[in-house]
Protein backbone atom coordinates (compact mmCIF):
# COMPACT_ATOMS: atom_id res chain seq x y z
CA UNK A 1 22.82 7.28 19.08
CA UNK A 2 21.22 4.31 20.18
CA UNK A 3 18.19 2.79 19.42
CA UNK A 4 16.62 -1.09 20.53
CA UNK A 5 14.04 -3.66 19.09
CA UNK A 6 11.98 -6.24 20.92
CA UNK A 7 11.66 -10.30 20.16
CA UNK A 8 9.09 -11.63 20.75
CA UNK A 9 8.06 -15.89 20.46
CA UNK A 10 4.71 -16.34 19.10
CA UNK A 11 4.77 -19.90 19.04
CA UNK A 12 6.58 -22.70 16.71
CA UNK A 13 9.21 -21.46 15.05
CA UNK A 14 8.12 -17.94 14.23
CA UNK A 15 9.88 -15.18 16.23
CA UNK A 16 8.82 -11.40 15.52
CA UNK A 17 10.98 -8.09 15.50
CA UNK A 18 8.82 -4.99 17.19
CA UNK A 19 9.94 -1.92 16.09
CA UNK A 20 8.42 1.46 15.66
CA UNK A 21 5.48 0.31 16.04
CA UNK A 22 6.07 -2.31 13.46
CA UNK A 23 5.53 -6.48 13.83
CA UNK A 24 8.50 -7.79 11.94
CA UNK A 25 7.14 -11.59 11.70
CA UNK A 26 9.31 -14.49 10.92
CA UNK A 27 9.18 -18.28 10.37
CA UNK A 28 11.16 -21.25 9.88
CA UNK A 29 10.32 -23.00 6.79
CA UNK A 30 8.35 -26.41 6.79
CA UNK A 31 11.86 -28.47 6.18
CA UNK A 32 12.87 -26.98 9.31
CA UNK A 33 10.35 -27.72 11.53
CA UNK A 34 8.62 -24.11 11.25
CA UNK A 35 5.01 -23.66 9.14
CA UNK A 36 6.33 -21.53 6.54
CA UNK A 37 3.70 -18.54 7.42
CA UNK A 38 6.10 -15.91 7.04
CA UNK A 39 9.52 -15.07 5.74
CA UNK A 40 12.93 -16.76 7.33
CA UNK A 41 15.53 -14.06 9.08
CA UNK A 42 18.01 -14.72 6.50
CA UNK A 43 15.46 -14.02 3.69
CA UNK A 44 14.38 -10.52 5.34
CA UNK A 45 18.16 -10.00 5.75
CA UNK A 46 18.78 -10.60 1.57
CA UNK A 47 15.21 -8.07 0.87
CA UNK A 48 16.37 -5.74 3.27
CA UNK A 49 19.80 -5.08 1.25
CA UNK A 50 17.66 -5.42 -2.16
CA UNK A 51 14.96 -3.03 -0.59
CA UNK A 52 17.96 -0.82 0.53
CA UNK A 53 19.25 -0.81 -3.08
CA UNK A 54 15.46 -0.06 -4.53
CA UNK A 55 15.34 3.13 -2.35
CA UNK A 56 18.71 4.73 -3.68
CA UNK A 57 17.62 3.89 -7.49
CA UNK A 58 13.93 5.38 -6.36
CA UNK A 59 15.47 8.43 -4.69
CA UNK A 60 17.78 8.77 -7.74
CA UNK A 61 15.25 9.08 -10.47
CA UNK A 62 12.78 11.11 -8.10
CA UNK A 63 15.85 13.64 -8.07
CA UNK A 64 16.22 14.23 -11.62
CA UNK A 65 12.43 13.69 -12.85
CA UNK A 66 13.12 10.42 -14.48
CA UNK A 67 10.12 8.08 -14.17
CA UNK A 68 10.42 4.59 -13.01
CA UNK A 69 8.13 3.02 -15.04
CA UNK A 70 9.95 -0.32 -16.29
CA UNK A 71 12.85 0.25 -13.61
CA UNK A 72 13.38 -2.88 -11.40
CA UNK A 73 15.93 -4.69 -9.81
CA UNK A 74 16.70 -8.50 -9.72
CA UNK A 75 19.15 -9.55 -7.18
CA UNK A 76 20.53 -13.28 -6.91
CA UNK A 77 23.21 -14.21 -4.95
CA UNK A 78 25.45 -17.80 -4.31
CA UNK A 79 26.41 -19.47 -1.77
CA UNK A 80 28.95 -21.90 -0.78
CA UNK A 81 29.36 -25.95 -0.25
CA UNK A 82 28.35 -24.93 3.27
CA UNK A 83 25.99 -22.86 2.76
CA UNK A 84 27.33 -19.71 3.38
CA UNK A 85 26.87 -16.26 0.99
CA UNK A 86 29.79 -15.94 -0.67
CA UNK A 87 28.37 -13.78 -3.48
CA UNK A 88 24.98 -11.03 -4.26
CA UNK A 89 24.48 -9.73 -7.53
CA UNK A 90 22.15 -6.59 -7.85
CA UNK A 91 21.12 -6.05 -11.43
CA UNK A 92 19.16 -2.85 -11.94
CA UNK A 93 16.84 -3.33 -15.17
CA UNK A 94 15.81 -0.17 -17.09
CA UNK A 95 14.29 0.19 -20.26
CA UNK A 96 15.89 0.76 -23.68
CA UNK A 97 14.84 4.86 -23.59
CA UNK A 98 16.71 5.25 -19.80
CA UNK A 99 19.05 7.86 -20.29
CA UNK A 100 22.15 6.40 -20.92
CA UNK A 101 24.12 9.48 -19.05
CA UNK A 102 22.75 7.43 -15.95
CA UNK A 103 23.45 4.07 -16.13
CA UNK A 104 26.90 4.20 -14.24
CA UNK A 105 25.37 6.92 -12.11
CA UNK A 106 22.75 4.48 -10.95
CA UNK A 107 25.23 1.86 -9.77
CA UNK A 108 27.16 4.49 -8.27
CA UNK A 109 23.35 4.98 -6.45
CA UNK A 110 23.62 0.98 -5.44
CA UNK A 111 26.80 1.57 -3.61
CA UNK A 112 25.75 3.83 -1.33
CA UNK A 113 22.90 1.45 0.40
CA UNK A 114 23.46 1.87 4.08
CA UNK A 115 22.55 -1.91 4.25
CA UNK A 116 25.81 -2.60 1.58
CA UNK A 117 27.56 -0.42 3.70
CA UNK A 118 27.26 -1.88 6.45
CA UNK A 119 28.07 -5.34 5.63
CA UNK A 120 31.14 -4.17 3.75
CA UNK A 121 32.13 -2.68 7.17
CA UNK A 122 30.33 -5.02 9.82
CA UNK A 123 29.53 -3.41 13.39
CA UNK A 124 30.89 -4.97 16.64
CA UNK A 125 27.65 -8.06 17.56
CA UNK A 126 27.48 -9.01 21.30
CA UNK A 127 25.25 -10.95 23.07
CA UNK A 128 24.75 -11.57 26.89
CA UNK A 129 22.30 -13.02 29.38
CA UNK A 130 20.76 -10.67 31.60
CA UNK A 131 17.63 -11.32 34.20
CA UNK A 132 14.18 -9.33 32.97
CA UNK A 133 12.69 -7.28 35.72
């Protein structure tokens, strides 16, 4: 199955996604020349694992009736002298009454983000030039 997005360059340093119907906006930051109006690449790339990891904790309580009220999760990650990720930490915060049964089946729920996946298995990336029509 294949499927494709569109880039588009607004202007400055924002670039945005299009994709099902959807305008995926990005932005460099001011301290890189951009105007800071809307989130960096990376930083859509870090929400979209954490948002990834939301859905399977969502999905997981929806399944057994078990209301999300005071469920969240916090992720943080690390990275190295040159910048690069070497490290994310998802912490999934649930209030003292959460069923205890649960806890290790929630994590077990984190693990199967298709966005984790992914990166723990990383497609083939190309890139080449071709002329637009």
């Amino acid at each position: 199955m294949s499927s494709e997005m569109t880039v588009s360059f607004p202007g400055g340093k924002r670039v945005t996604a299009h994709y099902g119907g959807f305008d995926i906006a990005t932005d460099q930051g001011e301290d890189s020349g951009g105007d800071g109006t809307a989130p960096e690449p990376f930083d859509l790339f870090l929400a979209s694992l954490a948002a990834c990891a939301g859905y399977y904790v969502l999905t997981f309580c929806d399944s057994r009736d078990i209301s999300t009220d005071g469920v969240r999760l916090r992720q943080s990650w690390e990275r190295d002298d040159n910048n690069k990720l070497v490290r994310v930490k998802i912490e999934i915060q649930v209030p003292p009454d959460y069923p205890d049964k649960y806890r290790k089946a929630l994590v077990r729920a984190v693990n199967t983000c298709s966005v984790k996946k992914t990166i723990l298995d990383p497609p083939e990336i190309t890139a080449e030039v071709v002329e637009s029509s």
